[in-house]
PDB file of N, CA and C in Angstrom:
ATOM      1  N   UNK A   1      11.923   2.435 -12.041  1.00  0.00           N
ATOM      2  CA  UNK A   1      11.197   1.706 -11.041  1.00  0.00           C
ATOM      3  C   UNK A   1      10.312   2.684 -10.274  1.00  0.00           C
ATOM      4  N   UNK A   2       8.769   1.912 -10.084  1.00  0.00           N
ATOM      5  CA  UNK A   2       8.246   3.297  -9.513  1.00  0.00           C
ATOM      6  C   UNK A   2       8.147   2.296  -7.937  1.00  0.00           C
ATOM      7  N   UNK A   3       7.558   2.653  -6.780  1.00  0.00           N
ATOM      8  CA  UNK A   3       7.200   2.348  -5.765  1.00  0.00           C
ATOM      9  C   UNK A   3       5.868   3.062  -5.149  1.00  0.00           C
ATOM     10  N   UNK A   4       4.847   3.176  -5.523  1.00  0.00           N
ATOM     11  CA  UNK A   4       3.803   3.876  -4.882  1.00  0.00           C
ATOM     12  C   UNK A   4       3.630   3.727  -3.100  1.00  0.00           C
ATOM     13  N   UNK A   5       3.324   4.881  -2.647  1.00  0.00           N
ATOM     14  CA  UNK A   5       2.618   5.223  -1.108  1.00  0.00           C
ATOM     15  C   UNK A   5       2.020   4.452  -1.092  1.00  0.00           C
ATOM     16  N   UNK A   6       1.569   3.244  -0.531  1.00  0.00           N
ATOM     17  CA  UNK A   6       0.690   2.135  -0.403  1.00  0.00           C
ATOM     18  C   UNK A   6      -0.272   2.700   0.657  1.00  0.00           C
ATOM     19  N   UNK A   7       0.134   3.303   1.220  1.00  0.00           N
ATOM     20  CA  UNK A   7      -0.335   3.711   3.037  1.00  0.00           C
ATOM     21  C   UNK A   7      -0.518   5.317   3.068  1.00  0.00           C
ATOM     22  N   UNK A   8      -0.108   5.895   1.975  1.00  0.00           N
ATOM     23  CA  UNK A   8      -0.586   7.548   2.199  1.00  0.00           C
ATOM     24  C   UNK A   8       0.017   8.010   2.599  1.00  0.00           C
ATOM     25  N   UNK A   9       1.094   7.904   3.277  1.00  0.00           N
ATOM     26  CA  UNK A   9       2.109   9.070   4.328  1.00  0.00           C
ATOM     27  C   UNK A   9       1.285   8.167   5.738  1.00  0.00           C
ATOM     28  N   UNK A  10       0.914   7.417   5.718  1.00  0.00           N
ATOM     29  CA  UNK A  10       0.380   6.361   7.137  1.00  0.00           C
ATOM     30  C   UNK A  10       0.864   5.178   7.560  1.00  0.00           C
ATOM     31  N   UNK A  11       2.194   4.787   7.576  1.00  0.00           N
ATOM     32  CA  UNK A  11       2.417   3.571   8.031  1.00  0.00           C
ATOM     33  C   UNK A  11       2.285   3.192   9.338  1.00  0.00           C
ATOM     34  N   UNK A  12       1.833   1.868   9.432  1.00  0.00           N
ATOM     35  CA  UNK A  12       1.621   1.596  10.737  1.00  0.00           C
ATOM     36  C   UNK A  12       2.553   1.645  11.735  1.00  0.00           C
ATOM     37  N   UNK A  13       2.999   1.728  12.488  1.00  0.00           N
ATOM     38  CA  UNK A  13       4.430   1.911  13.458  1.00  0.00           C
ATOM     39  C   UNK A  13       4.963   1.045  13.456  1.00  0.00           C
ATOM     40  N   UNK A  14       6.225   1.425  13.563  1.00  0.00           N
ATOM     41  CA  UNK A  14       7.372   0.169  13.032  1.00  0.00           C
ATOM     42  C   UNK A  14       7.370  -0.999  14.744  1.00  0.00           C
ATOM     43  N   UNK A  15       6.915   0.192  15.999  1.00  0.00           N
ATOM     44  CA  UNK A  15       7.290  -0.528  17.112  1.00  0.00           C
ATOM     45  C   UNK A  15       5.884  -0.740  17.728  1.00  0.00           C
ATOM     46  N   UNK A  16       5.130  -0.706  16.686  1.00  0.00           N
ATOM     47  CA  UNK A  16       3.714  -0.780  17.339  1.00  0.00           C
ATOM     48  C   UNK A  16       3.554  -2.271  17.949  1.00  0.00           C
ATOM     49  N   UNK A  17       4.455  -3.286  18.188  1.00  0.00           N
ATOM     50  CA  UNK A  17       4.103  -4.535  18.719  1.00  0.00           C
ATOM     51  C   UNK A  17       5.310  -4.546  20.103  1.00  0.00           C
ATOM     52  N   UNK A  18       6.115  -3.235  20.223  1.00  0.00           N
ATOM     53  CA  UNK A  18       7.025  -3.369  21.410  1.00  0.00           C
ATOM     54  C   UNK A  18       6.179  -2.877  22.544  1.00  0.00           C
ATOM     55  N   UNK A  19       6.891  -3.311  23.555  1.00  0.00           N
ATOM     56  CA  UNK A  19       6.127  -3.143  25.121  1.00  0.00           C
ATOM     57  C   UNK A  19       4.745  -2.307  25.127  1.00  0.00           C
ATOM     58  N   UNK A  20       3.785  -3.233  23.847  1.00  0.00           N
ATOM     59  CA  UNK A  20       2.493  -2.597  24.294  1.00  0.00           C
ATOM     60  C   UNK A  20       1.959  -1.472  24.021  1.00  0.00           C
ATOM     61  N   UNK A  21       2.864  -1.059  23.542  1.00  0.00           N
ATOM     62  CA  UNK A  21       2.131   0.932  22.971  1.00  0.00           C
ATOM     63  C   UNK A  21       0.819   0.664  22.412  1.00  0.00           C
ATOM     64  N   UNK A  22       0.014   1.785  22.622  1.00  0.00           N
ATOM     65  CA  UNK A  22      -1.482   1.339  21.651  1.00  0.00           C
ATOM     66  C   UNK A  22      -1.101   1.993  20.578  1.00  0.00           C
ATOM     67  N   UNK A  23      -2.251   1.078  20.071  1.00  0.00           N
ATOM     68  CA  UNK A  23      -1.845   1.195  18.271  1.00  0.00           C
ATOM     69  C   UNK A  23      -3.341   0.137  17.843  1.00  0.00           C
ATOM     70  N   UNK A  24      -4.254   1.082  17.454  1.00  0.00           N
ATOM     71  CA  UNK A  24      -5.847   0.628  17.075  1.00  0.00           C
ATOM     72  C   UNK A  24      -5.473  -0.034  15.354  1.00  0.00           C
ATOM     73  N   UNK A  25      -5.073  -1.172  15.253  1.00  0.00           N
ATOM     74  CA  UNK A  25      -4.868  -1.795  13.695  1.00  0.00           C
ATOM     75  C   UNK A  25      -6.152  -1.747  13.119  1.00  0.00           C
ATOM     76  N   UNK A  26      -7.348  -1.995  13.750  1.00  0.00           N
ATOM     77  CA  UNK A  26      -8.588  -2.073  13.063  1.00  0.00           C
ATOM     78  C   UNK A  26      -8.942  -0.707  12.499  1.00  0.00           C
ATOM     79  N   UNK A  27      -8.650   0.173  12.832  1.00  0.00           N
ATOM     80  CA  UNK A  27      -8.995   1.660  12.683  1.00  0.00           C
ATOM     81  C   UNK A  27      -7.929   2.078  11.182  1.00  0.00           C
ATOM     82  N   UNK A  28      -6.333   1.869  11.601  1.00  0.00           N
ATOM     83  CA  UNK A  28      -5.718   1.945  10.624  1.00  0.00           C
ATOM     84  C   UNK A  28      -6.162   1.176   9.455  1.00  0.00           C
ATOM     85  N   UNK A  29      -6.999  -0.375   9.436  1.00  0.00           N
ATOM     86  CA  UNK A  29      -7.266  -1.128   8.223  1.00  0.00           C
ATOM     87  C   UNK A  29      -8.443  -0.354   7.503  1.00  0.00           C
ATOM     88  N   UNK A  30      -9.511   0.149   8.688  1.00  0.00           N
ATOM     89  CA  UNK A  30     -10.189   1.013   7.888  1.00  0.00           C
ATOM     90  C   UNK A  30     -10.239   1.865   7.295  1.00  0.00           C
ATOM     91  N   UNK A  31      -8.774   2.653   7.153  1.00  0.00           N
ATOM     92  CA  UNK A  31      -8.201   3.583   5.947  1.00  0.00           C
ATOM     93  C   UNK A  31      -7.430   3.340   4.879  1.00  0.00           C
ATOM     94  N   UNK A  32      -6.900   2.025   5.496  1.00  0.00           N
ATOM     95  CA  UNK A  32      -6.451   1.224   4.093  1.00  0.00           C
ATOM     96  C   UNK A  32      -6.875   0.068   3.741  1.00  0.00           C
ATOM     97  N   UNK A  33      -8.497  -0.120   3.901  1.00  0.00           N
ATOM     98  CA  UNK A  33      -8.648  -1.196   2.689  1.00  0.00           C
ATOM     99  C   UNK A  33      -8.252  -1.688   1.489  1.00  0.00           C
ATOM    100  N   UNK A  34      -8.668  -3.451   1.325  1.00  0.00           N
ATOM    101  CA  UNK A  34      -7.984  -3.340  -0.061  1.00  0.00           C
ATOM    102  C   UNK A  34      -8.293  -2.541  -1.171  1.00  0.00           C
ATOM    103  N   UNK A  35      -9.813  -2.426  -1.428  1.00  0.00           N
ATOM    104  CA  UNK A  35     -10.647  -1.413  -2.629  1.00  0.00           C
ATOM    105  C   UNK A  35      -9.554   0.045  -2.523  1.00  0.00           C
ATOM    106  N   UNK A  36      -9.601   0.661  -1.151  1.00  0.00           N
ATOM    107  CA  UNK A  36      -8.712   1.460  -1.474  1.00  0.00           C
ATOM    108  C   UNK A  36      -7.695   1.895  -1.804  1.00  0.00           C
ATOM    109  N   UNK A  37      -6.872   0.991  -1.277  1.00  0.00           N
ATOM    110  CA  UNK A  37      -4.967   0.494  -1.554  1.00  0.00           C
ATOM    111  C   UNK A  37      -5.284   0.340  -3.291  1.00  0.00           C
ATOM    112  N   UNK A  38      -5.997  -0.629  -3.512  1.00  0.00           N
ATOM    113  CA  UNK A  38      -6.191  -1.336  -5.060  1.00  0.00           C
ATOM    114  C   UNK A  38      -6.521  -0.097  -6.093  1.00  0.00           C
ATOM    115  N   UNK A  39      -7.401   1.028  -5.558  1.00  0.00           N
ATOM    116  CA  UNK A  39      -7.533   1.918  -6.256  1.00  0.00           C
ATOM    117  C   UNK A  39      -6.457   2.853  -6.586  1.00  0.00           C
ATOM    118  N   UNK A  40      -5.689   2.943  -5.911  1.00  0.00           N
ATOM    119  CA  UNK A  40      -4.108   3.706  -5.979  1.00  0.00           C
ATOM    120  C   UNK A  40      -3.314   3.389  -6.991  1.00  0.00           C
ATOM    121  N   UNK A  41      -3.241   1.627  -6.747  1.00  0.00           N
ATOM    122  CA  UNK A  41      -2.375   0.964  -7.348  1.00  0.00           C
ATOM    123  C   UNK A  41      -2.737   0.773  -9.052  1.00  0.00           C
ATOM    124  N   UNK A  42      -4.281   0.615  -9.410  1.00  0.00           N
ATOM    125  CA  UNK A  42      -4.389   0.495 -10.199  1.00  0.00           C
ATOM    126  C   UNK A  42      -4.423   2.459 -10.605  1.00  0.00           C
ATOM    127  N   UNK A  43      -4.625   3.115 -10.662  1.00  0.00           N
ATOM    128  CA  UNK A  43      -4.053   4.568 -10.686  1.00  0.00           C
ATOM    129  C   UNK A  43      -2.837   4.959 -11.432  1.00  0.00           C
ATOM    130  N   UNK A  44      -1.715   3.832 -10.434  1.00  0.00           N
ATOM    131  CA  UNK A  44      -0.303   3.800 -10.649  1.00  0.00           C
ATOM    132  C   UNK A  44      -0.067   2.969 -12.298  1.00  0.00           C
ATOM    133  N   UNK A  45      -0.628   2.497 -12.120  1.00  0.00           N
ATOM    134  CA  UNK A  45      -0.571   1.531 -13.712  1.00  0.00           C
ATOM    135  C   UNK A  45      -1.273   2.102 -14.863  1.00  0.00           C
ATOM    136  N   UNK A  46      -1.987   3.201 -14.836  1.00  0.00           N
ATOM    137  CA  UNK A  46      -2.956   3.281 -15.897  1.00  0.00           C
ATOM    138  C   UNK A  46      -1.733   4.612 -15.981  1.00  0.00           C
ATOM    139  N   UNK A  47      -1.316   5.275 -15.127  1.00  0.00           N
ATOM    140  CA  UNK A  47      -0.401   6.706 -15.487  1.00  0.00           C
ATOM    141  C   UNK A  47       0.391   6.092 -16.271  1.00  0.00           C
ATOM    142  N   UNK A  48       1.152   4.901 -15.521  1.00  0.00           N
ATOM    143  CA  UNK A  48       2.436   4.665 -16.427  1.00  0.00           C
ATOM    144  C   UNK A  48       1.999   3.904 -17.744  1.00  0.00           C
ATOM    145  N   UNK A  49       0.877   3.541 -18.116  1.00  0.00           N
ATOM    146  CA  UNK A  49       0.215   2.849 -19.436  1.00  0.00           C
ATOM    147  C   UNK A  49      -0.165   4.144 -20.697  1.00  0.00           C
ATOM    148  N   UNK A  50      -0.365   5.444 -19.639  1.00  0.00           N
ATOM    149  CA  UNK A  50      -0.283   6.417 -20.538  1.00  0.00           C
ATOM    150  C   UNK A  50       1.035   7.051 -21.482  1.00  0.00           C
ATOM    151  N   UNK A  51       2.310   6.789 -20.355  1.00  0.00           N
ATOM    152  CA  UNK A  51       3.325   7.031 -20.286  1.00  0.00           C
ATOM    153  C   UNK A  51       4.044   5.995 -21.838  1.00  0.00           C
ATOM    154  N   UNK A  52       3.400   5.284 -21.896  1.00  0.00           N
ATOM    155  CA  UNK A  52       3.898   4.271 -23.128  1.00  0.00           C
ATOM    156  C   UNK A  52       4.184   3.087 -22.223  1.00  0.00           C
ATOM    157  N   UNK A  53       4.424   2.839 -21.263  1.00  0.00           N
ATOM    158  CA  UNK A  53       5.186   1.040 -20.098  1.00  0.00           C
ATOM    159  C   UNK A  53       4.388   0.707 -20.378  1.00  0.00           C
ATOM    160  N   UNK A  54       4.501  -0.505 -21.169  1.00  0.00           N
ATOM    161  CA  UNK A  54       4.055  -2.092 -21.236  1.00  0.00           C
ATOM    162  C   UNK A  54       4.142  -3.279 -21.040  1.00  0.00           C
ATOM    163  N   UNK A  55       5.407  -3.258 -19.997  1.00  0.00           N
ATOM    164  CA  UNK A  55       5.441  -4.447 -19.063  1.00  0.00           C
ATOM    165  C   UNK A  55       6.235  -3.995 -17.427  1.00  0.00           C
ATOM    166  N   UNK A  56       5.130  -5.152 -16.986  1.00  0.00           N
ATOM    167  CA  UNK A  56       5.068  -4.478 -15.346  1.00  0.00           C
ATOM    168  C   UNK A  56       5.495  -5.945 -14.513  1.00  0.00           C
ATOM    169  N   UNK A  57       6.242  -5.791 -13.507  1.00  0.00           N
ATOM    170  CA  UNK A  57       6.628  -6.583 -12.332  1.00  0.00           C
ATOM    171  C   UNK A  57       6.232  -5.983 -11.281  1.00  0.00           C
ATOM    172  N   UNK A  58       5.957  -7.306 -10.579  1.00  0.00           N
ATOM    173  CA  UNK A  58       5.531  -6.569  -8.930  1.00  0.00           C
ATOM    174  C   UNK A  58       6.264  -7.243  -7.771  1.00  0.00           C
ATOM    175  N   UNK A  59       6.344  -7.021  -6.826  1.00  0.00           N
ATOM    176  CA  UNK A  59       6.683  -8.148  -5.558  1.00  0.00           C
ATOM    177  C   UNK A  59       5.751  -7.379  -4.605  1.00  0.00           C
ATOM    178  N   UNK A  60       5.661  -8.195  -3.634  1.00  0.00           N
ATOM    179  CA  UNK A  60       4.539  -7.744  -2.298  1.00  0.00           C
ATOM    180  C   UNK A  60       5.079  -8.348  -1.511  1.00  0.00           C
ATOM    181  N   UNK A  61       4.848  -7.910  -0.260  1.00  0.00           N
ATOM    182  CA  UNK A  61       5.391  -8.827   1.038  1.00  0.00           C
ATOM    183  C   UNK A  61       4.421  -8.709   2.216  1.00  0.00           C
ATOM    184  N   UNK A  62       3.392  -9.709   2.803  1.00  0.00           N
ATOM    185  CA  UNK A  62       2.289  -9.278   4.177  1.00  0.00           C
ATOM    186  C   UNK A  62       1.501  -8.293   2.999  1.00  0.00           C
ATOM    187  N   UNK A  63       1.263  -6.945   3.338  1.00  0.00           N
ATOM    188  CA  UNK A  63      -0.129  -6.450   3.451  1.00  0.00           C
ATOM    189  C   UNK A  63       0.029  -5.949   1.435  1.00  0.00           C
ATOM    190  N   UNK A  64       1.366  -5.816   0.771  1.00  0.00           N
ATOM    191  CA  UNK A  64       1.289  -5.561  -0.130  1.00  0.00           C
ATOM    192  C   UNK A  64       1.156  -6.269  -1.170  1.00  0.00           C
ATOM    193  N   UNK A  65       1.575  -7.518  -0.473  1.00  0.00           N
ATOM    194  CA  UNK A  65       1.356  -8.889  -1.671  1.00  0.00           C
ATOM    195  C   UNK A  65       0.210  -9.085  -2.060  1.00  0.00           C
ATOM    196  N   UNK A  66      -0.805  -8.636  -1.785  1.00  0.00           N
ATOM    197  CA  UNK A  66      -2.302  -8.792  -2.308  1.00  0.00           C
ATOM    198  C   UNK A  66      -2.426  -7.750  -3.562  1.00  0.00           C
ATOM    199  N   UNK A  67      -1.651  -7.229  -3.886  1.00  0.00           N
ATOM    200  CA  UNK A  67      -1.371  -6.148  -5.003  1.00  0.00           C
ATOM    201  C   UNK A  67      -0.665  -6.613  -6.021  1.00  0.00           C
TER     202      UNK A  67
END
């Protein structure tokens, strides 16, 4: 099972919605667009297509389910 960095070593903060802390989401989306996320991911699939894997499952949940 692989799991790719979706986010780079960047996840958004786990408490970024408690008492208000700032936390700029628009700024963070602009480093992880989808083109860019998508470029990773498809990355992740072409290594393991080299590798000989020929069948793939996914699950996503919120920002990864678009993958």
């Amino acid at each position: 099972m692989y799991a790719p960095d979706l986010f780079e070593g960047d996840p958004a903060p786990a408490d970024m919605l408690v008492d208000g802390r700032p936390f700029d989401i628009q700024a963070w989306f602009g480093k992880h667009s989808p083109e860019h996320t998508g470029k990773r991911v498809r990355a992740v699939i072409a290594a393991l297509k080299e590798q000989g894997v020929t069948e793939f499952g996914a699950t996503g949940y919120c920002y990864g389910g678009m993958f």
